[in-house]
N, C-alpha and C. Protein backbone atom coordinates (compact mmCIF):
# COMPACT_ATOMS: atom_id res chain seq x y z
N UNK A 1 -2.21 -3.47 -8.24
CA UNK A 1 -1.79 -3.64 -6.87
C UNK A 1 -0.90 -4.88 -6.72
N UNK A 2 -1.53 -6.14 -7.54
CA UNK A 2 -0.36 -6.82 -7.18
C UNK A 2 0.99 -6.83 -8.07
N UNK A 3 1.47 -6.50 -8.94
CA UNK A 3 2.66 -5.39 -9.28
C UNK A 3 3.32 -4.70 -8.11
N UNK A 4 2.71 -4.16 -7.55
CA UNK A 4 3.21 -3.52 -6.24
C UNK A 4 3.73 -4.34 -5.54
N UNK A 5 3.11 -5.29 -5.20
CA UNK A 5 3.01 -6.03 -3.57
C UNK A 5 4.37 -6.91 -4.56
N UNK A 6 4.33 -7.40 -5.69
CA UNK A 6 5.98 -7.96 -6.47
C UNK A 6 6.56 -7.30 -6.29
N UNK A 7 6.62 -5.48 -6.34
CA UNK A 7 8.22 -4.70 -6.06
C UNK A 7 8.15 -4.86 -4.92
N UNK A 8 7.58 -5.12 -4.10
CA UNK A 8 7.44 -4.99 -2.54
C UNK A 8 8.36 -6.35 -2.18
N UNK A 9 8.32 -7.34 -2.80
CA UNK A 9 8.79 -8.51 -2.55
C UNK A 9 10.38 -8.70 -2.71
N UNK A 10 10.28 -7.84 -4.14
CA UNK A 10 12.02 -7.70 -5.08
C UNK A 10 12.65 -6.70 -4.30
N UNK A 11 12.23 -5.56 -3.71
CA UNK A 11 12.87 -4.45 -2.45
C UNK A 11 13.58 -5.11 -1.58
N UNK A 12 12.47 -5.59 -0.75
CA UNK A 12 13.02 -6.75 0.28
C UNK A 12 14.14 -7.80 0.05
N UNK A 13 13.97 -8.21 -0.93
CA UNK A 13 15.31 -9.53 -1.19
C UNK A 13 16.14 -8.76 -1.81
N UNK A 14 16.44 -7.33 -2.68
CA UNK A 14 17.61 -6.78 -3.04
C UNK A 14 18.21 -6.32 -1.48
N UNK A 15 17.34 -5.91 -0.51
CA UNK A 15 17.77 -5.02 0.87
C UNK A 15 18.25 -6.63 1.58
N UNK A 16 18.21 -7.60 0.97
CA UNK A 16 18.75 -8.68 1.71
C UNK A 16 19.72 -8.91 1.81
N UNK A 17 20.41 -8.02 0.85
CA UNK A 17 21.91 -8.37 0.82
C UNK A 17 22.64 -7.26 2.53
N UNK A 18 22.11 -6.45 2.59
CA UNK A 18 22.72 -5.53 3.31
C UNK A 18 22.20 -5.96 4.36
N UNK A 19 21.37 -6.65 4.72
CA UNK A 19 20.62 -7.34 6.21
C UNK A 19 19.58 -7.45 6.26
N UNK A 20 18.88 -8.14 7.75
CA UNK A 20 17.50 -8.57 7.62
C UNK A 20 16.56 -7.09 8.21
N UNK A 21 17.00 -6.37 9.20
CA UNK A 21 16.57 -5.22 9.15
C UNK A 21 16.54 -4.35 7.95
N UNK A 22 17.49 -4.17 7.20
CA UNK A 22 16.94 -3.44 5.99
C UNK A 22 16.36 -3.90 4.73
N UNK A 23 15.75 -5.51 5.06
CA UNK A 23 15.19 -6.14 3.88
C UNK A 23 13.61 -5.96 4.53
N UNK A 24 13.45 -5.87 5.97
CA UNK A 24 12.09 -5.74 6.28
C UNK A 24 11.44 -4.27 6.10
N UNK A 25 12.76 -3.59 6.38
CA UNK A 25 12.34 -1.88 6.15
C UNK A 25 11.60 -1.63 4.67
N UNK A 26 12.69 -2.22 3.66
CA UNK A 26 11.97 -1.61 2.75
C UNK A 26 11.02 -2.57 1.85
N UNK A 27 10.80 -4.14 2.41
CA UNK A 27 9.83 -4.60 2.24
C UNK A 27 8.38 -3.77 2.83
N UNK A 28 8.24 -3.40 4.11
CA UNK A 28 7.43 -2.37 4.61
C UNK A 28 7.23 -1.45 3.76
N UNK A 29 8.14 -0.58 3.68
CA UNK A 29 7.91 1.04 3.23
C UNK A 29 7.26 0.21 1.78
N UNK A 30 7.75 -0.72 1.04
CA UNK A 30 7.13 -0.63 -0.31
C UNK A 30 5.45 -0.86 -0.05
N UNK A 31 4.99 -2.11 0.92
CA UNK A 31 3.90 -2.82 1.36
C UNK A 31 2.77 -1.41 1.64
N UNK A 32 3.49 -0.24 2.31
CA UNK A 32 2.51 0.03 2.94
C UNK A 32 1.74 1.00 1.64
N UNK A 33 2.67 1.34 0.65
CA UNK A 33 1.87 2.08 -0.38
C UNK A 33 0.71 0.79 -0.97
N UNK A 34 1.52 -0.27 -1.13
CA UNK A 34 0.15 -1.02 -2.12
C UNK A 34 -1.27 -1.25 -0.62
N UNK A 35 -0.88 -1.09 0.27
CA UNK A 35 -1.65 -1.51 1.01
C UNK A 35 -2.87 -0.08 1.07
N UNK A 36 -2.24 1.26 1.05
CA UNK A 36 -2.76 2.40 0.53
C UNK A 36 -3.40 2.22 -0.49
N UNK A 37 -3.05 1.88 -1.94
CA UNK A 37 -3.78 1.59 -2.84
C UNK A 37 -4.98 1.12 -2.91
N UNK A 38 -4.98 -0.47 -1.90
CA UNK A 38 -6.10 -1.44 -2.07
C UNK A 38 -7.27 -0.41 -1.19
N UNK A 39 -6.49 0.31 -0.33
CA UNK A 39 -8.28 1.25 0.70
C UNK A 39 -8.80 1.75 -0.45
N UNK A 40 -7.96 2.64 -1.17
CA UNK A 40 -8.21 3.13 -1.87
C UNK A 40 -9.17 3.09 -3.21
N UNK A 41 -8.42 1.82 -3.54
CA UNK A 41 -9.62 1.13 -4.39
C UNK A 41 -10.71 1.12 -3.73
N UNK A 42 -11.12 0.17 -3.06
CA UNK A 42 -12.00 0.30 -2.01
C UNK A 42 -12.93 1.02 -2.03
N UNK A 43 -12.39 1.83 -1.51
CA UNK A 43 -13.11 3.22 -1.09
C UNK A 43 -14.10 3.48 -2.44
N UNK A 44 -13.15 3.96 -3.21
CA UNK A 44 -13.39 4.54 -4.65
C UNK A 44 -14.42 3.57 -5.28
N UNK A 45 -14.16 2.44 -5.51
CA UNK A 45 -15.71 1.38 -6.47
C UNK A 45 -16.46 0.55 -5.38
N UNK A 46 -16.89 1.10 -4.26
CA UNK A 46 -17.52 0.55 -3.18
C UNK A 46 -18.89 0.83 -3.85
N UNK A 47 -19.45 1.33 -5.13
CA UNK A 47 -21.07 1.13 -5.26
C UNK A 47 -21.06 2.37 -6.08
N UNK A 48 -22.40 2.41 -6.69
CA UNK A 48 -22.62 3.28 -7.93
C UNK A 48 -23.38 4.85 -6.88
N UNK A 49 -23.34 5.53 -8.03
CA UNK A 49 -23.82 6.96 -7.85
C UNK A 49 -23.24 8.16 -9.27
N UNK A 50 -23.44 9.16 -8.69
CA UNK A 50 -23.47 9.78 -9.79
C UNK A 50 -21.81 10.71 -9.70
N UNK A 51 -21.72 11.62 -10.62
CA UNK A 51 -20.41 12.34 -10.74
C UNK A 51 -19.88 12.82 -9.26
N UNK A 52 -20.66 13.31 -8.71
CA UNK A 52 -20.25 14.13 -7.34
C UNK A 52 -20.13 12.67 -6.22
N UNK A 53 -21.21 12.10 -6.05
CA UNK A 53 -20.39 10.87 -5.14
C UNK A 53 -19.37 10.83 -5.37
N UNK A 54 -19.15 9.95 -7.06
CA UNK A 54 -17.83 9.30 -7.31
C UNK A 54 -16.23 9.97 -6.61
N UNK A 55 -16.59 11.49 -7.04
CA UNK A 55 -15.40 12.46 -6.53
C UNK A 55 -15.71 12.36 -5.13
N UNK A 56 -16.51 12.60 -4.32
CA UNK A 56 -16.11 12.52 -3.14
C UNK A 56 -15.56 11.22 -2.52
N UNK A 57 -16.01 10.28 -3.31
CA UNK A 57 -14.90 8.84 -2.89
C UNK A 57 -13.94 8.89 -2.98
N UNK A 58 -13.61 9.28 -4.65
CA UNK A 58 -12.02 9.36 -4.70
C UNK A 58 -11.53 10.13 -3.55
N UNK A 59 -11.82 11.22 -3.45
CA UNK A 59 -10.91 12.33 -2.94
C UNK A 59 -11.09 11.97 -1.21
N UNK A 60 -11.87 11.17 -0.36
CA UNK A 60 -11.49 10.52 0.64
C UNK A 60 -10.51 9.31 0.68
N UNK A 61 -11.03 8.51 -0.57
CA UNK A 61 -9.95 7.09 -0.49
C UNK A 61 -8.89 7.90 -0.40
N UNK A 62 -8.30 8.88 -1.87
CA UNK A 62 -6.58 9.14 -1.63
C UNK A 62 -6.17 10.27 0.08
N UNK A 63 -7.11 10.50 0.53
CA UNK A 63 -7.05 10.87 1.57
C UNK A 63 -6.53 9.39 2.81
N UNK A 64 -7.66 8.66 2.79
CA UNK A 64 -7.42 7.28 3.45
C UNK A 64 -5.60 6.84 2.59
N UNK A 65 -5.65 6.70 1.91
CA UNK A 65 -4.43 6.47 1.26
C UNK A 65 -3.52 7.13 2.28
N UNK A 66 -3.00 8.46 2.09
CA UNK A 66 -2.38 9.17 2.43
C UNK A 66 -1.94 9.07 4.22
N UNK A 67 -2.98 8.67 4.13
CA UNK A 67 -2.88 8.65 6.34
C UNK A 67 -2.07 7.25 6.54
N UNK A 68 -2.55 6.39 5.68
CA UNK A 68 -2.18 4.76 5.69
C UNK A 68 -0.59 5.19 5.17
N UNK A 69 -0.45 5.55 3.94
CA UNK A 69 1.24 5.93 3.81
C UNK A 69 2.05 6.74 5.06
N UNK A 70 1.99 7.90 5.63
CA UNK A 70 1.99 8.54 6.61
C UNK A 70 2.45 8.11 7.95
N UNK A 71 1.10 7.65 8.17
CA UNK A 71 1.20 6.78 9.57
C UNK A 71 2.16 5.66 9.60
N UNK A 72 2.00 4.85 8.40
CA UNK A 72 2.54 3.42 8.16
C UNK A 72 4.38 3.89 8.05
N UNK A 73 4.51 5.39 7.40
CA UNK A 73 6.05 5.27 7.46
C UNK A 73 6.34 5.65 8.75
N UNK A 74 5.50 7.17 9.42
CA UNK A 74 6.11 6.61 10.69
C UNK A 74 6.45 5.50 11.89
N UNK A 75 5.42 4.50 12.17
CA UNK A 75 5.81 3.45 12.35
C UNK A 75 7.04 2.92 12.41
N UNK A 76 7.15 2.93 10.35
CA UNK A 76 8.82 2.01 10.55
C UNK A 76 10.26 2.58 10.94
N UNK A 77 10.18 4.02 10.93
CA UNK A 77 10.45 4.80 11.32
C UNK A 77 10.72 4.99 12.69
N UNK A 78 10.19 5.38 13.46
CA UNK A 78 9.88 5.74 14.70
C UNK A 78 9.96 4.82 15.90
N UNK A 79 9.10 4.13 15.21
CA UNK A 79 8.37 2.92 16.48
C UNK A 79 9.20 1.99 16.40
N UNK A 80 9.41 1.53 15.40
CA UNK A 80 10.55 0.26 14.97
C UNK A 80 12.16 0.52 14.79
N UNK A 81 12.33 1.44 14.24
CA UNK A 81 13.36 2.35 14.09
C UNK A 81 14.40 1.81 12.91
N UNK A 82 13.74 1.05 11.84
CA UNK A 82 13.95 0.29 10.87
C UNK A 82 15.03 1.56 10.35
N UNK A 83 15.89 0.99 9.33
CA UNK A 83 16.28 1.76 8.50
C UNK A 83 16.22 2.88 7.53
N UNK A 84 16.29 4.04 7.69
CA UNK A 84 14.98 4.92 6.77
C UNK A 84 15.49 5.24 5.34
N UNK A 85 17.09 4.51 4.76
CA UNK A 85 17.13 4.56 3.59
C UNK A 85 15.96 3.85 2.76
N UNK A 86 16.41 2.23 3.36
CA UNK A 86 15.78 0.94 2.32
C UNK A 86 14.11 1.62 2.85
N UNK A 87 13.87 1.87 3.47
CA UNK A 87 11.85 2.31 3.47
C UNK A 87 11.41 3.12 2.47
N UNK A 88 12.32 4.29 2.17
CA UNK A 88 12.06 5.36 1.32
C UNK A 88 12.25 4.50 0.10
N UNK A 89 13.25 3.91 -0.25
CA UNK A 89 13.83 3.35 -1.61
C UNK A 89 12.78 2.27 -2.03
N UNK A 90 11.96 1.74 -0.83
CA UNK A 90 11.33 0.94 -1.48
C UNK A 90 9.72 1.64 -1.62
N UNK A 91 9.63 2.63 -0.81
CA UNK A 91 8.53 3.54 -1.26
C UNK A 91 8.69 4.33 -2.36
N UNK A 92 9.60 4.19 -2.79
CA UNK A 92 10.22 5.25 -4.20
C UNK A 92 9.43 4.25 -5.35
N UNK A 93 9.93 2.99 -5.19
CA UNK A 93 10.22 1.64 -6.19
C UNK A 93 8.94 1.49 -6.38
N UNK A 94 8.06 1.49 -5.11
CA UNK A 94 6.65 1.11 -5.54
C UNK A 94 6.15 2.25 -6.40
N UNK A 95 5.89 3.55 -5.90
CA UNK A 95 5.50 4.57 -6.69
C UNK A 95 5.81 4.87 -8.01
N UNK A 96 7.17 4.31 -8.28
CA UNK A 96 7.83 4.36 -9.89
C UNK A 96 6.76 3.28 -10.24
N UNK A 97 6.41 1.96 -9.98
CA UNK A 97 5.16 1.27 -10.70
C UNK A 97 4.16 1.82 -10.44
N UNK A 98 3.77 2.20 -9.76
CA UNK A 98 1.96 2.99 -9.64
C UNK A 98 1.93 4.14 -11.11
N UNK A 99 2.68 5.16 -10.88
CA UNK A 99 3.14 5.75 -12.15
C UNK A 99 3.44 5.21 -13.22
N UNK A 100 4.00 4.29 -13.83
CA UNK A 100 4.19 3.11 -15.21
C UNK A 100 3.23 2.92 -15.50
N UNK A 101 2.36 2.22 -14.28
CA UNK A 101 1.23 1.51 -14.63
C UNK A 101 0.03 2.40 -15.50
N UNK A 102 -0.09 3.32 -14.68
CA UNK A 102 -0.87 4.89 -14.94
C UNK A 102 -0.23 4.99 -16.64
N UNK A 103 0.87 4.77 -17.09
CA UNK A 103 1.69 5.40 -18.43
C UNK A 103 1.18 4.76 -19.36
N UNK A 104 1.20 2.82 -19.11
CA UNK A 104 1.37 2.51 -20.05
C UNK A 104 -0.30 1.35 -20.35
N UNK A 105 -1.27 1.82 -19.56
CA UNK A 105 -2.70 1.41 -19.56
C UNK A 105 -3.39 2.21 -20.81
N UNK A 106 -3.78 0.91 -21.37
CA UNK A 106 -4.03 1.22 -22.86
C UNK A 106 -4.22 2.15 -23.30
């Protein structure tokens, strides 16, 4: 996660060149996946149990995940009316590390 919340940081200051609205957009759009992540975690190693708990954690956290990504892009989107290239690009950027990370774990 914090890998993430660094592309989240490097999004933002590359989108700095093009302005401060599109350095916050896709500082956001990257933020709100790691911020998905951490429920997620969460959720998922909140306490022991057996095979069937465990899955039903997971499969609510990436649910909680999913609403938090969702909701959080409409927001920047919608409500704010941020830029919706740099949001996606930096929701792209984070997900290309969530995936790496997943690749290259021992």
């Amino acid at each position: 996660m914090l890998l993430q919340l660094a592309v989240a940081l490097l999004a933002g200051l590359v989108f700095l060149v093009l302005g401060r609205r599109e350095a916050i957009s896709a500082a956001a759009g990257a933020a709100i996946v790691a911020l998905g992540t951490a429920l997620m975690s969460a959720r998922f190693f909140s306490g022991l149990g057996g095979a069937g708990l465990a899955f039903s954690r997971l499969l609510t956290g990436m649910l909680l995940k999913w609403i938090v990504i969702v909701g959080g892009l409409t927001m920047i989107l919608v409500q704010y009316k941020l830029p919706p290239l740099a949001a996606i690009t930096g929701l792209v950027a984070v997900y290309a590390v969530y995936l790496l990370a997943f690749r290259f774990k021992g």
